[in-house]
Protein backbone atom coordinates (compact mmCIF):
# COMPACT_ATOMS: atom_id res chain seq x y z
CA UNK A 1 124.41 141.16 100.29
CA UNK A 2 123.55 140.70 103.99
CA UNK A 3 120.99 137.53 105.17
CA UNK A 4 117.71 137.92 106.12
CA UNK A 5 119.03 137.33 110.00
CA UNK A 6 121.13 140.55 109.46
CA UNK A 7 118.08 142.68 107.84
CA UNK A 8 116.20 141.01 110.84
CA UNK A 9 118.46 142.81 113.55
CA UNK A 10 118.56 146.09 111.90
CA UNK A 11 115.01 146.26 111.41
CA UNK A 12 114.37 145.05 115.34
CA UNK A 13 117.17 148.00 116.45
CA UNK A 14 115.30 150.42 114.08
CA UNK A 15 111.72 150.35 114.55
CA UNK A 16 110.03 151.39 117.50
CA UNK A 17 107.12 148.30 117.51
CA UNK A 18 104.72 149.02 119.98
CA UNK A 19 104.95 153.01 119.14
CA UNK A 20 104.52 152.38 115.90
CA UNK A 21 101.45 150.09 116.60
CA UNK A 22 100.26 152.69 119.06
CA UNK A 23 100.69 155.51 116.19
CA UNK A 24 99.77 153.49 113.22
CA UNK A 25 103.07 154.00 111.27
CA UNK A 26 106.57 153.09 111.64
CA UNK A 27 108.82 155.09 114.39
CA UNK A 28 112.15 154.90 114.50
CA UNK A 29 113.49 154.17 118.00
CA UNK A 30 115.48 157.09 120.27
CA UNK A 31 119.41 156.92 119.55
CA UNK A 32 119.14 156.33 115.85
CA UNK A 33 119.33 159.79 114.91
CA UNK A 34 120.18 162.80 117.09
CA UNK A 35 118.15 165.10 114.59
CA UNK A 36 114.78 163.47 114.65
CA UNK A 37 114.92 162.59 118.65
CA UNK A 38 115.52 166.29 118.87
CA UNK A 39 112.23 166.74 116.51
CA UNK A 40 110.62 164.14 118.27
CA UNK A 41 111.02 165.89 121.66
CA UNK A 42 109.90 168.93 120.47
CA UNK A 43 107.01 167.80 118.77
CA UNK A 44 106.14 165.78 122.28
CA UNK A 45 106.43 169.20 124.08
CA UNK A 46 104.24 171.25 121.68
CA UNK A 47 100.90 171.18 124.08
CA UNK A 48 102.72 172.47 126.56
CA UNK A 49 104.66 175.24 124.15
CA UNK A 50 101.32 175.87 122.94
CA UNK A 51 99.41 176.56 126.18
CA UNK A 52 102.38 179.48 126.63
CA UNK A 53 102.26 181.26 123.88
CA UNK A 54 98.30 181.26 124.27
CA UNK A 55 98.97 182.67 127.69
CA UNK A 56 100.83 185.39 125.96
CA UNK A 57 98.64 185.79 122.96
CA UNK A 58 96.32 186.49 125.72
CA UNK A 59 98.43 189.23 127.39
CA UNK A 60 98.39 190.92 124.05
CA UNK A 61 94.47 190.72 123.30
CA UNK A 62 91.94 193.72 124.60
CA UNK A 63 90.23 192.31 127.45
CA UNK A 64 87.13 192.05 125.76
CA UNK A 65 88.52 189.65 123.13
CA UNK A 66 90.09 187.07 125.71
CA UNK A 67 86.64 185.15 126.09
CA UNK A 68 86.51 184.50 122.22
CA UNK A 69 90.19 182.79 121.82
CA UNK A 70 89.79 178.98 122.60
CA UNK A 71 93.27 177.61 121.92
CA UNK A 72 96.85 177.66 119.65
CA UNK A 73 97.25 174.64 117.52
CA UNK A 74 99.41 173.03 114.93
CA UNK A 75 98.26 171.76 111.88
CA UNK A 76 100.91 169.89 109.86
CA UNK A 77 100.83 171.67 106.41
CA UNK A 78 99.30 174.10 107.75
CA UNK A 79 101.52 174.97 110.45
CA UNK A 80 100.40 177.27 113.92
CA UNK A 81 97.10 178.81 114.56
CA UNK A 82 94.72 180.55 116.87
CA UNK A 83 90.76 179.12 117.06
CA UNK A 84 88.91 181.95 117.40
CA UNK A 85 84.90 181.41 118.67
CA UNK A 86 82.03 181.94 115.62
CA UNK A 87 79.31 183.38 116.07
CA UNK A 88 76.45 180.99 115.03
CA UNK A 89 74.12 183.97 113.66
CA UNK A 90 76.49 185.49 111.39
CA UNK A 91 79.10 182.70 110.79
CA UNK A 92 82.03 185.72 111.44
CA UNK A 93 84.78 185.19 114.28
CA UNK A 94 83.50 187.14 117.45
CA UNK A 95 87.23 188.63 117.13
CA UNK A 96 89.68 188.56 114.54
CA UNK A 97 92.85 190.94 115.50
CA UNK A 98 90.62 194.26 116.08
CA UNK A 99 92.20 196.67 118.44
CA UNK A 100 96.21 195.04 117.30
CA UNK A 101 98.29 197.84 115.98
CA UNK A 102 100.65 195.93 114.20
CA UNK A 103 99.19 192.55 114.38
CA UNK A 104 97.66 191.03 111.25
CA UNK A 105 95.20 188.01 111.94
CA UNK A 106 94.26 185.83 108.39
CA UNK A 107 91.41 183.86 108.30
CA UNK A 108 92.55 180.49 107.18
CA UNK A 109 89.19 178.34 107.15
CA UNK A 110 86.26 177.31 109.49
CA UNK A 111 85.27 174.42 111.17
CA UNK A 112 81.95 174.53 112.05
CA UNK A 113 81.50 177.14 114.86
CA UNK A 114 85.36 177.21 114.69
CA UNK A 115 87.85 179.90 113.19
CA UNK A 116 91.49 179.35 112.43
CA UNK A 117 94.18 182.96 112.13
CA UNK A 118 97.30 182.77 110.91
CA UNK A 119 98.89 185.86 113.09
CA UNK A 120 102.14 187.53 112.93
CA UNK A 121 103.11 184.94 116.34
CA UNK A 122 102.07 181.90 114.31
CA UNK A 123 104.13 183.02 111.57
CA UNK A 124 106.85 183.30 113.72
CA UNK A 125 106.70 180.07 115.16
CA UNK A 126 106.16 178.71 111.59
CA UNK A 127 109.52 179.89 110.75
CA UNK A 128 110.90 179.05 114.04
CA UNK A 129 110.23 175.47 114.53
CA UNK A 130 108.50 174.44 110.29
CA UNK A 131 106.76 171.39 109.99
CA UNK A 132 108.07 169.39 113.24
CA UNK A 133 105.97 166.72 112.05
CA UNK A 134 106.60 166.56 108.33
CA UNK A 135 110.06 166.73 109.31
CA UNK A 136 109.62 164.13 111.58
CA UNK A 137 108.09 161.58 109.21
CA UNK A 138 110.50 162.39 106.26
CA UNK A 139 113.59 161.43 108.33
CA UNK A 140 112.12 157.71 108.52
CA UNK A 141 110.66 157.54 104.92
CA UNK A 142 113.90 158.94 103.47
């Protein structure tokens, strides 16, 4: 059985304290585990992944639907999306997938004046990169 000094150290070479204060939960530091930092850097690059694939999401659209997309997202859970603008008279997305020939956009909820699609992209980057943040979080709480 190891003393409390020993459980001490490996907690203090573990845990990440001020980004776990900062994130209200407990981070592992970098170095522990190849697998997670490589999660972890991912995850921390997402925004900028994101802001790509919108740019080619947008390439795809009919220039008339371009003014209604307002960003790509991930949800954990719930994985990638596209917000889509509502209309506040008739509650419907002012575009969801018309003029796409093989594209299939799915409604997934609303927020407000807010639409989220699941598209054949998100999908793909569902299956490409899963739950980076469930992932994430079940390294350190296995």
């Amino acid at each position: 059985m190891q003393d409390f000094g020993e459980v001490e150290n490996l907690i203090s070479n573990t845990v990440d304290f001020p980004m776990s204060e900062e994130k209200h939960r407990t981070c592992v530091k970098q170095g522990i585990d190849v697998e997670l930092d490589d999660w972890k850097h991912t995850y921390d690059a997402m925004d900028s992944m994101l802001s790509h694939v919108l740019r080619s999401v947008m390439d795809e659209l009919p220039e008339w639907a371009r003014q209604y997309i307002i960003r790509c997202v991930f949800i954990p859970q719930l994985g990638f999306l596209i917000l889509v603008t509502v209309d506040e008279d008739t509650g419907q997305a002012k575009y969801e997938g018309e003029g796409l020939e093989v594209d299939i956009w799915q409604q997934i909820f609303t927020n407000q004046d807010v639409a989220y699609y699941k598209t054949n992209r998100m999908s793909e980057l569902d299956l490409e990169f899963g739950d980076l943040e469930g992932e994430i979080r079940g390294i350190v709480t296995s």
